[in-house]
N, C-alpha and C. Protein backbone atom coordinates (compact mmCIF):
# COMPACT_ATOMS: atom_id res chain seq x y z
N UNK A 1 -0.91 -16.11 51.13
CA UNK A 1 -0.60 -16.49 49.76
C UNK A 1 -1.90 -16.80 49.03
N UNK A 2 -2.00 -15.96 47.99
CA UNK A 2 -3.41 -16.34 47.44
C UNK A 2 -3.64 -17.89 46.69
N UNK A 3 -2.51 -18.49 46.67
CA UNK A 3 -2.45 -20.08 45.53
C UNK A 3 -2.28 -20.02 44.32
N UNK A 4 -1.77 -18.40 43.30
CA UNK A 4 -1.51 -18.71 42.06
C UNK A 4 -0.49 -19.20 41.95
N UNK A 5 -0.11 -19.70 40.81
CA UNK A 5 1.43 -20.11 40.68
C UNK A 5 2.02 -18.53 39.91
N UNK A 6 3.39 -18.90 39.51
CA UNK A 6 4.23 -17.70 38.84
C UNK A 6 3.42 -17.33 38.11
N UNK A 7 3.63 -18.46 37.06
CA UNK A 7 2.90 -18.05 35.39
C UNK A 7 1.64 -17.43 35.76
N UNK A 8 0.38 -17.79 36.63
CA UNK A 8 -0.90 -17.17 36.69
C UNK A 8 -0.74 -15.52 37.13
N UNK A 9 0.26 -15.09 38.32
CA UNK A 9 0.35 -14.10 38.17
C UNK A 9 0.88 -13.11 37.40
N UNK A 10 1.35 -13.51 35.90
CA UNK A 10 2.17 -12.97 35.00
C UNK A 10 1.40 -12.75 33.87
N UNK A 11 0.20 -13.15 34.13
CA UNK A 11 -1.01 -12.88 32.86
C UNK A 11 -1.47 -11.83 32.87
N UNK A 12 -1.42 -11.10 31.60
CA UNK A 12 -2.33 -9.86 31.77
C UNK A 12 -3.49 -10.05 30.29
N UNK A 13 -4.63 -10.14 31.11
CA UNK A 13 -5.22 -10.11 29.69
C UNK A 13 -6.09 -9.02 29.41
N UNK A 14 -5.97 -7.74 29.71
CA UNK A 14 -6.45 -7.08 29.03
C UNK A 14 -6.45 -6.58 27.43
N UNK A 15 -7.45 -5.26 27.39
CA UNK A 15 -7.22 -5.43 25.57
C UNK A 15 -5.45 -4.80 24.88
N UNK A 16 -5.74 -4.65 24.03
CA UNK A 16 -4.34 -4.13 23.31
C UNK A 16 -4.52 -2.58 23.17
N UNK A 17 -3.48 -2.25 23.60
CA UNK A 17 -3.62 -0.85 24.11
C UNK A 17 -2.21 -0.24 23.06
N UNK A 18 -1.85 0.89 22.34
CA UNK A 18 -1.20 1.21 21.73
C UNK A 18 -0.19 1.81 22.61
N UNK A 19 -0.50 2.47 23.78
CA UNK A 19 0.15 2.88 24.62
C UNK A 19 1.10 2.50 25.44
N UNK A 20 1.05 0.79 25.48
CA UNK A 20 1.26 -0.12 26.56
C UNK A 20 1.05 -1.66 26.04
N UNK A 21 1.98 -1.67 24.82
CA UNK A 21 1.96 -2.64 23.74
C UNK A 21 2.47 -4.40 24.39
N UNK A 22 1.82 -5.01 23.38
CA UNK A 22 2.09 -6.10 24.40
C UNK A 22 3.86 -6.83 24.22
N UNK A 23 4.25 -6.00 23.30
CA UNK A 23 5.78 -5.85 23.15
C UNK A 23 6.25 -5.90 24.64
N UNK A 24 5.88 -4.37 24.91
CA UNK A 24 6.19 -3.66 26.14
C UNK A 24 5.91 -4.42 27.64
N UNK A 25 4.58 -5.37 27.44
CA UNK A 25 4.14 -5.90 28.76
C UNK A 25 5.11 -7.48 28.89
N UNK A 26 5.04 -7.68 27.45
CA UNK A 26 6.65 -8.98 27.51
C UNK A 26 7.63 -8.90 28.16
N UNK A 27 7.99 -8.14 27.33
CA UNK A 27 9.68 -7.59 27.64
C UNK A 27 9.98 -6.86 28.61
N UNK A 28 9.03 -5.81 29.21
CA UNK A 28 9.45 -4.41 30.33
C UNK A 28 8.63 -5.94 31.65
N UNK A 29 7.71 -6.24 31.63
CA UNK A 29 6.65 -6.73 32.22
C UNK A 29 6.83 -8.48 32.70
N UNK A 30 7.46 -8.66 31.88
CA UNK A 30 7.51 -10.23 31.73
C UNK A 30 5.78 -10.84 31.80
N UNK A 31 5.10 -10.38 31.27
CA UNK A 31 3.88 -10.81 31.29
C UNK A 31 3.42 -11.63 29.79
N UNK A 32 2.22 -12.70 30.08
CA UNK A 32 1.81 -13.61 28.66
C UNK A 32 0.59 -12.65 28.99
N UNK A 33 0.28 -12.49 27.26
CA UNK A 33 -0.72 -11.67 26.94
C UNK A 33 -1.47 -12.57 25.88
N UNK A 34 -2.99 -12.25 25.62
CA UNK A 34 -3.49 -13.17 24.58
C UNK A 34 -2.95 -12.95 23.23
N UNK A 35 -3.00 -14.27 22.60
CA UNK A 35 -2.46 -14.07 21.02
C UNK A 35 -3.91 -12.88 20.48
N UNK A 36 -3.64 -12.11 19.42
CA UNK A 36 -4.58 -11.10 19.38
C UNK A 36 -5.20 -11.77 17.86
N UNK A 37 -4.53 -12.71 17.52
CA UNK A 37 -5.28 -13.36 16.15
C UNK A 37 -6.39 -14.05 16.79
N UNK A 38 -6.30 -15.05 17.23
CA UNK A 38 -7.32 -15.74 18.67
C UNK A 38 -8.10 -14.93 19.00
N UNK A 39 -8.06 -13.82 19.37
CA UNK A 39 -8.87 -13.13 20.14
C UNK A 39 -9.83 -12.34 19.46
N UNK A 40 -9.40 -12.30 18.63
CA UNK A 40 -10.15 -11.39 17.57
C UNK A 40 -11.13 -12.56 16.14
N UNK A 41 -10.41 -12.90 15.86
CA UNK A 41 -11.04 -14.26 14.90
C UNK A 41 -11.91 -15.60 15.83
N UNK A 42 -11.17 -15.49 16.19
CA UNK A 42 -11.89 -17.30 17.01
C UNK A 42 -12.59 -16.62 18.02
N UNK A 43 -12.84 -15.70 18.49
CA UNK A 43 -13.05 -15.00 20.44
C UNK A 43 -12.52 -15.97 21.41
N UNK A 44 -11.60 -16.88 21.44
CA UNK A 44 -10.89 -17.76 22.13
C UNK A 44 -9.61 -16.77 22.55
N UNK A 45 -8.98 -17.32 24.22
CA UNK A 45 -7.75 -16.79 24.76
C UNK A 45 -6.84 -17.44 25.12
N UNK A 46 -5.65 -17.33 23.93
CA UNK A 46 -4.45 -18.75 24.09
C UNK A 46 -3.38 -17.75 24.47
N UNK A 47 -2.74 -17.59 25.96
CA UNK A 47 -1.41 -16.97 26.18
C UNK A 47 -0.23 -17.25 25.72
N UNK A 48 0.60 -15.83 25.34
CA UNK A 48 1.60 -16.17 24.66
C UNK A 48 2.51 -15.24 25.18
N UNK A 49 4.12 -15.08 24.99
CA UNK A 49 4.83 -14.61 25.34
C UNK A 49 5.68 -13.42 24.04
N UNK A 50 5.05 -14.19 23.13
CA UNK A 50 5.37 -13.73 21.59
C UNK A 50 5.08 -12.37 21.03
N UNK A 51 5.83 -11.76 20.19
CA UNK A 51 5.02 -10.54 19.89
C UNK A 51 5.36 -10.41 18.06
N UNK A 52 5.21 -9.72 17.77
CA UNK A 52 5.15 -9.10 15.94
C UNK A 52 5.90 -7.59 16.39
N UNK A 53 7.38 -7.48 15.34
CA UNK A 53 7.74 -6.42 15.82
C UNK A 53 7.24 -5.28 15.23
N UNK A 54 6.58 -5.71 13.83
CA UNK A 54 5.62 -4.63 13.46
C UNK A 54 4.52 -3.83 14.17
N UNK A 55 3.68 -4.67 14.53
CA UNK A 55 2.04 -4.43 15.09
C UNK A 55 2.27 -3.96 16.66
N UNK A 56 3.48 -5.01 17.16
CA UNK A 56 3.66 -4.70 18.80
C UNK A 56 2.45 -5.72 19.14
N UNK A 57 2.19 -6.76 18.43
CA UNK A 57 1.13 -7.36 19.07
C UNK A 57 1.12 -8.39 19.28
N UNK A 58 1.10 -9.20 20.51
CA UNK A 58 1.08 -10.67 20.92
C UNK A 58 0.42 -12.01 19.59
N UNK A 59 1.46 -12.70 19.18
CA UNK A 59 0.59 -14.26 18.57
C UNK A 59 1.27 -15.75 19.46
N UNK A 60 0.41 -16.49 18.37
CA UNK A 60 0.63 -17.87 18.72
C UNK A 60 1.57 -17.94 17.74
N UNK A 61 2.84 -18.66 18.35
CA UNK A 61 4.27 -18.84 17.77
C UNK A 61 3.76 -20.39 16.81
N UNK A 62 4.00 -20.10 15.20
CA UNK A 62 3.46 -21.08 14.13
C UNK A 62 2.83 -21.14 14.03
N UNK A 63 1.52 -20.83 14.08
CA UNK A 63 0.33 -20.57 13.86
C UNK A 63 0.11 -19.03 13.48
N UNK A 64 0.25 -18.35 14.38
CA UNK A 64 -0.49 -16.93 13.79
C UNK A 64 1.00 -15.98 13.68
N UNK A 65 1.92 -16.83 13.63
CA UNK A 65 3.31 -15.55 13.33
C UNK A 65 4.70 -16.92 13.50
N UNK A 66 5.83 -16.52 13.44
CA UNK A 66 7.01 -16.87 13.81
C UNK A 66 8.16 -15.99 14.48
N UNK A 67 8.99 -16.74 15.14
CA UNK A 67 9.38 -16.17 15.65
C UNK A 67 10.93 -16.30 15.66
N UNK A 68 12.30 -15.93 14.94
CA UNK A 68 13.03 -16.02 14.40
C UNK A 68 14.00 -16.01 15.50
N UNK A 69 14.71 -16.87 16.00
CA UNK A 69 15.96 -17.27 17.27
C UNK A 69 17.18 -16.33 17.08
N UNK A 70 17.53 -16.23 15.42
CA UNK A 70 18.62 -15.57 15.43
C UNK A 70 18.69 -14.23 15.37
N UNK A 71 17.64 -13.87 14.78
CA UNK A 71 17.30 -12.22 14.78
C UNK A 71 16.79 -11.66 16.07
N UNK A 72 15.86 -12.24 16.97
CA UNK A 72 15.07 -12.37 17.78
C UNK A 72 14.38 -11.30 17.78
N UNK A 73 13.78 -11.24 16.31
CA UNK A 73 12.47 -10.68 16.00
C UNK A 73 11.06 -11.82 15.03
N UNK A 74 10.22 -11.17 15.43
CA UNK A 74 8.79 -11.86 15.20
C UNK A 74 8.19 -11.24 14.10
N UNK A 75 7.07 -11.89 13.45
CA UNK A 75 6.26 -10.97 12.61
C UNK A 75 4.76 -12.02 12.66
N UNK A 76 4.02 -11.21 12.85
CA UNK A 76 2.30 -12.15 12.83
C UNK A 76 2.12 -12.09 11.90
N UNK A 77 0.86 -13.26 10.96
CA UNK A 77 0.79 -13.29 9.96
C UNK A 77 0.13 -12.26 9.28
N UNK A 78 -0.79 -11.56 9.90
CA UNK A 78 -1.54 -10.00 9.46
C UNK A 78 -0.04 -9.33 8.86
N UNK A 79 0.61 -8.91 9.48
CA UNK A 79 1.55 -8.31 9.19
C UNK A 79 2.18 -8.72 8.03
N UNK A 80 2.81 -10.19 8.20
CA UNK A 80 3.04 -11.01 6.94
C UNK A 80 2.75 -11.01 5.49
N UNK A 81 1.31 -11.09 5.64
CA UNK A 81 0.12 -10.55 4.63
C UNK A 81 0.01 -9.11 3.98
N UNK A 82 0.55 -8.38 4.84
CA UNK A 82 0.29 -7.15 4.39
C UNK A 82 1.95 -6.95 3.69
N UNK A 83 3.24 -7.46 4.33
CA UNK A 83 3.92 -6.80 3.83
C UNK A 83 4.66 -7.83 2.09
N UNK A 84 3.56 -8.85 2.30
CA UNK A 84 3.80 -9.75 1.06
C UNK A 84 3.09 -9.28 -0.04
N UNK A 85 1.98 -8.09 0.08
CA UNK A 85 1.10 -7.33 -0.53
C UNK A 85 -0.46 -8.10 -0.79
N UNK A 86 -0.61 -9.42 -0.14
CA UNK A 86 -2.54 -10.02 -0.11
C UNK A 86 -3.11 -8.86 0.71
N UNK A 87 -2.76 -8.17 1.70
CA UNK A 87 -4.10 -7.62 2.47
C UNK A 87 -3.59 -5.74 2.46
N UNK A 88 -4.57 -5.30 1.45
CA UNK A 88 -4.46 -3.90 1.34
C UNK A 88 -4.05 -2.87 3.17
């Protein structure tokens, strides 16, 4: 037994791959992937389970997206932004 727990072996942090979305590594995968706002703005890596059903891309739930219980769809704030019309 190597000593991770569950959650450590359920991390995948590689980059964001279009191919192999972190939608896909959630849901098909059960894997936490980095929030990609974090990762990209701050260069900091906060795991999340969350995704944006637009982008397909992992955030931090209230902070960089929400994530809606009854619909049980997400949207990051990039996305947000863009479809509120601030970010061309």
């Amino acid at each position: 037994m190597s000593g991770a727990t569950e959650h450590e072996s359920k991390i995948d942090a590689t980059t964001f791959d279009t191919k192999n979305s972190d939608k896909k590594k959630i849901l098909e995968g059960g894997h936490w992937v980095p929030c990609r706002i974090c990762e990209g703005a701050f260069r900091r890596i906060r795991f999340t389970a969350r995704y944006c059903d637009t982008c397909e891309r992992a955030f931090c739930e209230g902070e960089h997206g929400n994530f809606a219980a009854q619909s049980r769809k997400g949207r990051c704030t990039s996305c947000g932004d863009k479809a509120l019309g601030n970010i061309p």
